[in-house]
C-alpha atoms as a PDB file:
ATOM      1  CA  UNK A   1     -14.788  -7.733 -24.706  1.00  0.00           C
ATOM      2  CA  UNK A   2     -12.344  -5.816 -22.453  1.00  0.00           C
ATOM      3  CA  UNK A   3     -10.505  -2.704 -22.322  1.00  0.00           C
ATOM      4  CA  UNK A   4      -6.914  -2.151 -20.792  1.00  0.00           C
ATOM      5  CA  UNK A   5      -7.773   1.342 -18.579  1.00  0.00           C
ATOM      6  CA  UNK A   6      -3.950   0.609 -16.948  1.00  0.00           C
ATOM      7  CA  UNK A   7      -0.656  -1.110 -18.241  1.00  0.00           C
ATOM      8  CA  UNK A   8       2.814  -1.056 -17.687  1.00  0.00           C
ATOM      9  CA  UNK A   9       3.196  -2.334 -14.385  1.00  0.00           C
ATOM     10  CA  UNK A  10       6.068  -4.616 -13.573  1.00  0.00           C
ATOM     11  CA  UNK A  11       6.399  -8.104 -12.883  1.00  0.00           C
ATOM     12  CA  UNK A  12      10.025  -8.142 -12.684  1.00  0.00           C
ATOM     13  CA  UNK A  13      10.694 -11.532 -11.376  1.00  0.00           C
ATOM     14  CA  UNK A  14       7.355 -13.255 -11.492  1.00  0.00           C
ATOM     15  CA  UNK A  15       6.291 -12.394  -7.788  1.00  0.00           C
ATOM     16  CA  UNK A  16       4.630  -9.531  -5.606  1.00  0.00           C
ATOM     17  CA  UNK A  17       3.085  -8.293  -8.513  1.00  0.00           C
ATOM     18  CA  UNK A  18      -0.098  -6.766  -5.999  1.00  0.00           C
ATOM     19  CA  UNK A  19      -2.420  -6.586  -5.542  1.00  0.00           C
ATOM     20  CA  UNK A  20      -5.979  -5.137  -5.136  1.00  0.00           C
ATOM     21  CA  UNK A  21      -8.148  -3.226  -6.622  1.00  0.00           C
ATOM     22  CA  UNK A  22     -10.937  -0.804  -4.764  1.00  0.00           C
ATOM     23  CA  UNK A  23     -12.799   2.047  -5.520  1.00  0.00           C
ATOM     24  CA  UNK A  24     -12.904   4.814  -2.793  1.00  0.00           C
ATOM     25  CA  UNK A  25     -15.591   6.944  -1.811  1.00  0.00           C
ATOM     26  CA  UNK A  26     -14.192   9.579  -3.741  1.00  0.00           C
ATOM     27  CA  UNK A  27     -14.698   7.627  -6.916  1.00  0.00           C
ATOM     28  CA  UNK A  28     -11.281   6.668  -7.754  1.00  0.00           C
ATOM     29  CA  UNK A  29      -9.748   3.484  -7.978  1.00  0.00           C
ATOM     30  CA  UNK A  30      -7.066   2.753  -5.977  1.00  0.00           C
ATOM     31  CA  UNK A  31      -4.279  -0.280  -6.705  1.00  0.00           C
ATOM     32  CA  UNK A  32      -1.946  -1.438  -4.684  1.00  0.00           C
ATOM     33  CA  UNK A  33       1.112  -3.283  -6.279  1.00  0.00           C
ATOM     34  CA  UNK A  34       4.455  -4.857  -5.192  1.00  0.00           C
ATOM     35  CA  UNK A  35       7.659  -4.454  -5.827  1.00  0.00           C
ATOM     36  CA  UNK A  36       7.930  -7.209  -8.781  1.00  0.00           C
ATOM     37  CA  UNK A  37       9.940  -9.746  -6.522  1.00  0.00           C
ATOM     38  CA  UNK A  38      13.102  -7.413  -6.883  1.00  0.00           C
ATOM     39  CA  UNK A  39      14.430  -7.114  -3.914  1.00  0.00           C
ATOM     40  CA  UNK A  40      12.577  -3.374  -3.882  1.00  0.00           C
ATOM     41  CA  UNK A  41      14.487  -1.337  -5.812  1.00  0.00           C
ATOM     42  CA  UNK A  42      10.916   0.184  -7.832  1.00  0.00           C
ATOM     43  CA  UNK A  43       9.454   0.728  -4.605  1.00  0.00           C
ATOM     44  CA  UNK A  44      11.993   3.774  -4.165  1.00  0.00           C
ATOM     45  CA  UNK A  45      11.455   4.758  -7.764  1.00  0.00           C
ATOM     46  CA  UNK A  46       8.550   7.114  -9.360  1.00  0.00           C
ATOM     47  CA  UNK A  47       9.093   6.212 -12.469  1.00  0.00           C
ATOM     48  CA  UNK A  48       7.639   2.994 -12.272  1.00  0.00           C
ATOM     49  CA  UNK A  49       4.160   1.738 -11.231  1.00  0.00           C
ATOM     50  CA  UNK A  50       6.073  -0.855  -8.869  1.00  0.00           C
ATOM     51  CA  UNK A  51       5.806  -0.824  -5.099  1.00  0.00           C
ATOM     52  CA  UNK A  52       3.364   1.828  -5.009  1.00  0.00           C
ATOM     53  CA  UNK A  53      -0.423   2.644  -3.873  1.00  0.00           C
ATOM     54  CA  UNK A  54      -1.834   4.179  -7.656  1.00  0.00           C
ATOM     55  CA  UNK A  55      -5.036   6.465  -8.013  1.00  0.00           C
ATOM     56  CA  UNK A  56      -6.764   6.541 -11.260  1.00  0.00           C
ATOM     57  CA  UNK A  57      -9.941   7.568 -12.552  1.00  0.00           C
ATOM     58  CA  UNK A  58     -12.230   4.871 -13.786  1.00  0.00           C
ATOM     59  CA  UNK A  59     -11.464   5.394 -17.339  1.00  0.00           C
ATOM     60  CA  UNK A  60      -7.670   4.624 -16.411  1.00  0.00           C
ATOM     61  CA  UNK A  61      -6.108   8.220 -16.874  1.00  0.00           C
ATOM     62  CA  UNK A  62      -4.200   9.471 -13.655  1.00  0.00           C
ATOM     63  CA  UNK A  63      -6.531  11.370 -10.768  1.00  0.00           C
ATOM     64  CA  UNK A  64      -5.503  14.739 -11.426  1.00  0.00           C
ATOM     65  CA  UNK A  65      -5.181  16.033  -7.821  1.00  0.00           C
ATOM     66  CA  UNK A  66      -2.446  13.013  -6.890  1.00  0.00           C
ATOM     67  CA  UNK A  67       0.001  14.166  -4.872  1.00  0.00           C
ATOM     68  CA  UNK A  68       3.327  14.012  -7.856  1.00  0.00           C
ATOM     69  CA  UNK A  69       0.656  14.602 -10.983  1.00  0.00           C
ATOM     70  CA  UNK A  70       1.823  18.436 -11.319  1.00  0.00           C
ATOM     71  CA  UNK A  71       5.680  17.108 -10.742  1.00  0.00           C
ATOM     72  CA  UNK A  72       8.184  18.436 -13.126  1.00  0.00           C
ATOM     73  CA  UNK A  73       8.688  16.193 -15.616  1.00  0.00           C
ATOM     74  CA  UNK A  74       5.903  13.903 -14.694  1.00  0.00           C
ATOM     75  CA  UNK A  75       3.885  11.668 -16.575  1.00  0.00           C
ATOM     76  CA  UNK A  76       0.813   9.183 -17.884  1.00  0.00           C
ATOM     77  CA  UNK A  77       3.008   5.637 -17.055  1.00  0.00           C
ATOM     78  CA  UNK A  78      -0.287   3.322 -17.146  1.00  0.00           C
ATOM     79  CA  UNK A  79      -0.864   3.853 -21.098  1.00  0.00           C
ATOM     80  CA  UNK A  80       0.056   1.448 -23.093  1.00  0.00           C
ATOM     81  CA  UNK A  81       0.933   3.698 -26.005  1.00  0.00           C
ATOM     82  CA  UNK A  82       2.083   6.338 -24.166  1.00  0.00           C
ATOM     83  CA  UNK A  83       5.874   7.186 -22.636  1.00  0.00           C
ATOM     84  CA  UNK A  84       7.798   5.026 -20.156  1.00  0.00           C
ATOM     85  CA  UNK A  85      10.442   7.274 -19.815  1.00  0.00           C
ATOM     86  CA  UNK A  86      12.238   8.778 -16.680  1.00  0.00           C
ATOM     87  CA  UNK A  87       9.496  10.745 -15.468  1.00  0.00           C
ATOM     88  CA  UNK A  88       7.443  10.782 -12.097  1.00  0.00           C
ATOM     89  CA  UNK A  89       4.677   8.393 -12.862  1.00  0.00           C
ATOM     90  CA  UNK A  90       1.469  10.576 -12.185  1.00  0.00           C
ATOM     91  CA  UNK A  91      -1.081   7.376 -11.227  1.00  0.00           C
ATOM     92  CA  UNK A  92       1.359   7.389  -8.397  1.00  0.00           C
ATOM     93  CA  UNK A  93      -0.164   8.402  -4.753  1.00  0.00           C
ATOM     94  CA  UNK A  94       2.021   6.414  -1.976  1.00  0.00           C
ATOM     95  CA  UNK A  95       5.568   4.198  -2.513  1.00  0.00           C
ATOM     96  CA  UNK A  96       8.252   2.478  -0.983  1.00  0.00           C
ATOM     97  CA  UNK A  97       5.548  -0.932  -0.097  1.00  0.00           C
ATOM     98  CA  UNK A  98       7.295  -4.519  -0.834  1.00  0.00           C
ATOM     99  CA  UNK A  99       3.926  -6.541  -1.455  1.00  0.00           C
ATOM    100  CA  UNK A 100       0.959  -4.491  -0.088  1.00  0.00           C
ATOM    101  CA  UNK A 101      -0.819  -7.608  -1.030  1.00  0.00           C
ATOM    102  CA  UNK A 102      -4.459  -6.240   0.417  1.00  0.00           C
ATOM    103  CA  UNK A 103      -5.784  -2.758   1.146  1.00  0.00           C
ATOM    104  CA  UNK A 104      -9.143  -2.685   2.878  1.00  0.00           C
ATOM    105  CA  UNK A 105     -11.380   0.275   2.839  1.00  0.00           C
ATOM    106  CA  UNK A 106     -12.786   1.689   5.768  1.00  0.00           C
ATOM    107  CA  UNK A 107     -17.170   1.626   5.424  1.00  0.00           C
ATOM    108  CA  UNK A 108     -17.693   3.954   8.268  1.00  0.00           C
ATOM    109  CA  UNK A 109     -15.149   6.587   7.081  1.00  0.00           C
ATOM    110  CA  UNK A 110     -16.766   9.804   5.912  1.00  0.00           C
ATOM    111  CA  UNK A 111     -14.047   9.765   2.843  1.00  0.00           C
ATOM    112  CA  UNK A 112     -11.818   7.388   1.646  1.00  0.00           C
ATOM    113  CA  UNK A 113      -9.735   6.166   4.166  1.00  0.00           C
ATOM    114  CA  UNK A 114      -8.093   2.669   4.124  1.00  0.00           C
ATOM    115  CA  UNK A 115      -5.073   0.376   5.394  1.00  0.00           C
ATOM    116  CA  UNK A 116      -2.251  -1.174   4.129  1.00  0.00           C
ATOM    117  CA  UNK A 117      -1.506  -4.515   4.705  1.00  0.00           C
ATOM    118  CA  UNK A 118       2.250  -5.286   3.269  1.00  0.00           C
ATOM    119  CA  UNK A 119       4.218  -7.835   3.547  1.00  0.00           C
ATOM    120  CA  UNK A 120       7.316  -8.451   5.248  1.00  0.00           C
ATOM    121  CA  UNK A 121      10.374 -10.176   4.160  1.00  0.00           C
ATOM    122  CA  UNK A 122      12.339 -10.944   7.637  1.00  0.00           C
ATOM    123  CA  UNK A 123      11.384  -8.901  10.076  1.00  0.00           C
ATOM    124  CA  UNK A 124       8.247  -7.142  10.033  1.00  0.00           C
ATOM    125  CA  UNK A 125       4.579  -7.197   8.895  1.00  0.00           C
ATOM    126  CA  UNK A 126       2.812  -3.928   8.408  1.00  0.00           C
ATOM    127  CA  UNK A 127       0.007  -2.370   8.882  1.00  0.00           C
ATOM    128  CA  UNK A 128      -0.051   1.346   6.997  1.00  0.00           C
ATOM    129  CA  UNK A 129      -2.354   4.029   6.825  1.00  0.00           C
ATOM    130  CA  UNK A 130      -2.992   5.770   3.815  1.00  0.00           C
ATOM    131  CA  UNK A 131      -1.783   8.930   3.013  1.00  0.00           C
ATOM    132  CA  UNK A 132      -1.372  10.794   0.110  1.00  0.00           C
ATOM    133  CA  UNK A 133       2.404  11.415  -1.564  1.00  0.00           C
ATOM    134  CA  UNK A 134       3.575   8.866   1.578  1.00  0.00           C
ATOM    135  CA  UNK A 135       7.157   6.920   1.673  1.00  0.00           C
ATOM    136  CA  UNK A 136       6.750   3.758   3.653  1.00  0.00           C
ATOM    137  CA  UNK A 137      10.260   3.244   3.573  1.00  0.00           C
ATOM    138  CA  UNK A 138      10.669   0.041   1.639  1.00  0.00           C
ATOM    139  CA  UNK A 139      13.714  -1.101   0.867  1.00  0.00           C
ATOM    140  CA  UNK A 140      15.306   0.884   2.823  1.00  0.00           C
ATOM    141  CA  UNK A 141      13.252   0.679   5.806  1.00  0.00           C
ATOM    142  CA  UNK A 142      10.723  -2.703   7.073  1.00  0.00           C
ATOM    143  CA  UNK A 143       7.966  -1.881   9.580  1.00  0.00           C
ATOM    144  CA  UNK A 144       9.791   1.169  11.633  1.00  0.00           C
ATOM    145  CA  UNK A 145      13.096  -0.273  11.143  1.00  0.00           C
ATOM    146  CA  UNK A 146      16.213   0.079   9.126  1.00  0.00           C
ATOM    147  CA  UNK A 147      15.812  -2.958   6.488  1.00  0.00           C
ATOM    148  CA  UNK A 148      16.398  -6.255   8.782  1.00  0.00           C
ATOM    149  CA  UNK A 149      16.909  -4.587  11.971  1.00  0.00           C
ATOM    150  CA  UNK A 150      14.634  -4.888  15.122  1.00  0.00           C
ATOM    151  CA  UNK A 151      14.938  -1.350  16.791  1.00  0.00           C
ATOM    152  CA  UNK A 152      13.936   0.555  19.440  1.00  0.00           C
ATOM    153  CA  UNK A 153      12.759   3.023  19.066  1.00  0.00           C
ATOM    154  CA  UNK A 154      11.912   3.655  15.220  1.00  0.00           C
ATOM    155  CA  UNK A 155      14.102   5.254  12.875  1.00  0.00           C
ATOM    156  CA  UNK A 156      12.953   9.000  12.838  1.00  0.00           C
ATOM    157  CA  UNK A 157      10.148  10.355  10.425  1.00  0.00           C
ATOM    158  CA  UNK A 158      12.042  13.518   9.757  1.00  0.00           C
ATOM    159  CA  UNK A 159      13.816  12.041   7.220  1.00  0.00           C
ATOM    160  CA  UNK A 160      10.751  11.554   4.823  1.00  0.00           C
ATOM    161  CA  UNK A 161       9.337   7.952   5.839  1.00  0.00           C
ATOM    162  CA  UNK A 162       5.823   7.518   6.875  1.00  0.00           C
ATOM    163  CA  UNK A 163       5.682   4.885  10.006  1.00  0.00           C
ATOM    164  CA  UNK A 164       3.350   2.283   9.831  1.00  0.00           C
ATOM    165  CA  UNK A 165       0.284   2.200  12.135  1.00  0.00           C
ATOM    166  CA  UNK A 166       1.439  -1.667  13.475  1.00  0.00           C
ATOM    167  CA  UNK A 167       4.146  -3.935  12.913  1.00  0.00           C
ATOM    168  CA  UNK A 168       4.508  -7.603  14.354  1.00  0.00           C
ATOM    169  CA  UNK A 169       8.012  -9.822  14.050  1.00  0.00           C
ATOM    170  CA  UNK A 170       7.553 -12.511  11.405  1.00  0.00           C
ATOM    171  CA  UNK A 171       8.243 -15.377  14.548  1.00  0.00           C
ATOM    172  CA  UNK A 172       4.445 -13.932  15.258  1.00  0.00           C
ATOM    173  CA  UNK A 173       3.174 -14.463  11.698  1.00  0.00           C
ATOM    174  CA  UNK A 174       5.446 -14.360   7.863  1.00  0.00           C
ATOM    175  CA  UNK A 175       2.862 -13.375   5.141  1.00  0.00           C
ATOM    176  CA  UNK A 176       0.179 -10.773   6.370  1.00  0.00           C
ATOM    177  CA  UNK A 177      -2.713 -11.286   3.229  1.00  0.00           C
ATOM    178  CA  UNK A 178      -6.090  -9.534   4.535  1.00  0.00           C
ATOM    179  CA  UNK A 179      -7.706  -7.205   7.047  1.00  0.00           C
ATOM    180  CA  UNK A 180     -10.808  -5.850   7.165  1.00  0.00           C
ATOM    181  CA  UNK A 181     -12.888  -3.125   8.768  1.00  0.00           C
ATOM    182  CA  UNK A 182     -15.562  -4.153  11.242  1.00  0.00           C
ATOM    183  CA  UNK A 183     -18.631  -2.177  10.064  1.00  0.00           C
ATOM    184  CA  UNK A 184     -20.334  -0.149  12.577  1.00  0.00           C
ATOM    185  CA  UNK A 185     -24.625  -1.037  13.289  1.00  0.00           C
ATOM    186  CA  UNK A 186     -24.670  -4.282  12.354  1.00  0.00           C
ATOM    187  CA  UNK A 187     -24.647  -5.921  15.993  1.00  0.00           C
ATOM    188  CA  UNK A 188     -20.697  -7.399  16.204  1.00  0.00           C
ATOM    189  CA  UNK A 189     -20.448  -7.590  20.343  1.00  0.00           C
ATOM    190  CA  UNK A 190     -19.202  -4.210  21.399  1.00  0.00           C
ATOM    191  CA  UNK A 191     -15.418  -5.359  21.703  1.00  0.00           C
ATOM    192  CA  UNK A 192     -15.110  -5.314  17.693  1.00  0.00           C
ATOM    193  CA  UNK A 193     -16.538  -1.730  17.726  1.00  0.00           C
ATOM    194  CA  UNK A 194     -14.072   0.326  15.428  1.00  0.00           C
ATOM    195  CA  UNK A 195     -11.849  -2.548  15.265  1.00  0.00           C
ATOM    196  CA  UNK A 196      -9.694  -3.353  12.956  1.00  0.00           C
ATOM    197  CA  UNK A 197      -9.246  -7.591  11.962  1.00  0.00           C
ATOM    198  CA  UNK A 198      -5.784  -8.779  10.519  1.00  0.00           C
ATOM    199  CA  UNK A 199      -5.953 -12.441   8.745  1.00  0.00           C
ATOM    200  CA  UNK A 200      -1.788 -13.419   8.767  1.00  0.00           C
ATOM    201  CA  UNK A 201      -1.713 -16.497   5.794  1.00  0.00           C
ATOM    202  CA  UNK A 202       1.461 -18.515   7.636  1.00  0.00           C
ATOM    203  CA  UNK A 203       0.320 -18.864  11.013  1.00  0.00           C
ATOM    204  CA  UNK A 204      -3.388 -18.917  10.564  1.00  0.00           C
ATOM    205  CA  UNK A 205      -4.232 -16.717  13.269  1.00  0.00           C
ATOM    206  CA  UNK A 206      -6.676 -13.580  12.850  1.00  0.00           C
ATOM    207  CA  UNK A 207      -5.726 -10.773  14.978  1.00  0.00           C
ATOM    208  CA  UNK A 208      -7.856  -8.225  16.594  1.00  0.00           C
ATOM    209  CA  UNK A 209      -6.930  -4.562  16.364  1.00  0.00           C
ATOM    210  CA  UNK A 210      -7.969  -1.167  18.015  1.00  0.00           C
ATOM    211  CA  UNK A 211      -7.048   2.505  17.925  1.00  0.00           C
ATOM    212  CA  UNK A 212      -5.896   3.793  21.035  1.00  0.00           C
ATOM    213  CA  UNK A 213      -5.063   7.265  19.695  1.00  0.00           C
END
């Protein structure tokens, strides 16, 4: 048999509908989902559940310590008898992603802590951190840059985006699909300690990633 714990979510055009599914060490399951092949206008909007990072409990209803739950106005989107109005969906716990089409957790974290791995459409591939109640800035903004813009430096974070952690142009790679933490102990050569791998679908290439602050 099966149960629907989450509905609702858009598929607007048949394309970047996600998406993964992970539970984090806090016991929540987290879903990342794109932006319906729109062009990215959900990703900008609460009230729907696309273009976002969502946080539910297992049983489906919305983690009650997400960052917009307690929003005026806000409400249970994912329930397929319940209200689609106009309010703040409250599964909602980071937006403004085009096609975060794989989040990996991190094993070694103490919490849940995981990346982003989003998809570009003509200039940049991402690479975000998460944080709770974040705006990555799609469609207004792809990697660090106004929407089809190569800039230097970034547009400024004061006026509410969240940067990414990396960014490549798309004549590097064009679809950015998986990543995955290297797990600490289990005797990878000391190079791929704490790093971070990036699998780009286009080009083929894996690439090899580490924090330098």
């Amino acid at each position: 048999s099966r149960v629907t714990i989450i509905d609702n979510i858009p598929s607007l055009a048949g394309n970047h509908n996600g998406g993964d599914i992970h539970f984090g060490k806090d016991g929540k399951l987290y879903i990342s989902v794109g932006d319906g092949g729109t062009g990215g206008a959900p990703a900008q909007d609460k009230s729907t559940m696309g273009g976002k990072i969502l946080r539910i409990n297992a049983d489906g209803s919305p983690a009650t310590d997400n960052p917009f739950y307690s929003e005026a106005g806000s409400q249970r989107c994912g329930d397929a008898d319940g209200d689609t109005g106009s309010g703040t969906c409250q599964e909602v716990y980071a937006f403004g992603l085009r096609n975060p089409f794989r989040i990996a957790m991190d094993p070694d974290a103490a919490g849940t802590r995981f990346f982003i791995n989003d998809v570009g459409q003509s200039t940049w591939e991402e690479i975000d951190e998460n944080v709770p109640g974040a705006n990555y800035g799609w469609p207004v903004r792809e990697g660090p840059c106004a929407n089809g813009q190569n800039c230097t430096p970034s547009l400024p974070t004061g006026n509410g985006y969240t940067d990414p952690i990396h960014w490549y142009p798309r004549n590097v790679g064009n679809s950015i699909t998986g990543g995955a933490f290297v797990p600490d102990g289990i005797g990878w050569p000391i190079e791929y300690v704490d790093a971070y791998l990036v699998a780009d679908y286009v080009s083929g290439m894996i690439f090899r990633l580490i924090r330098t602050s």
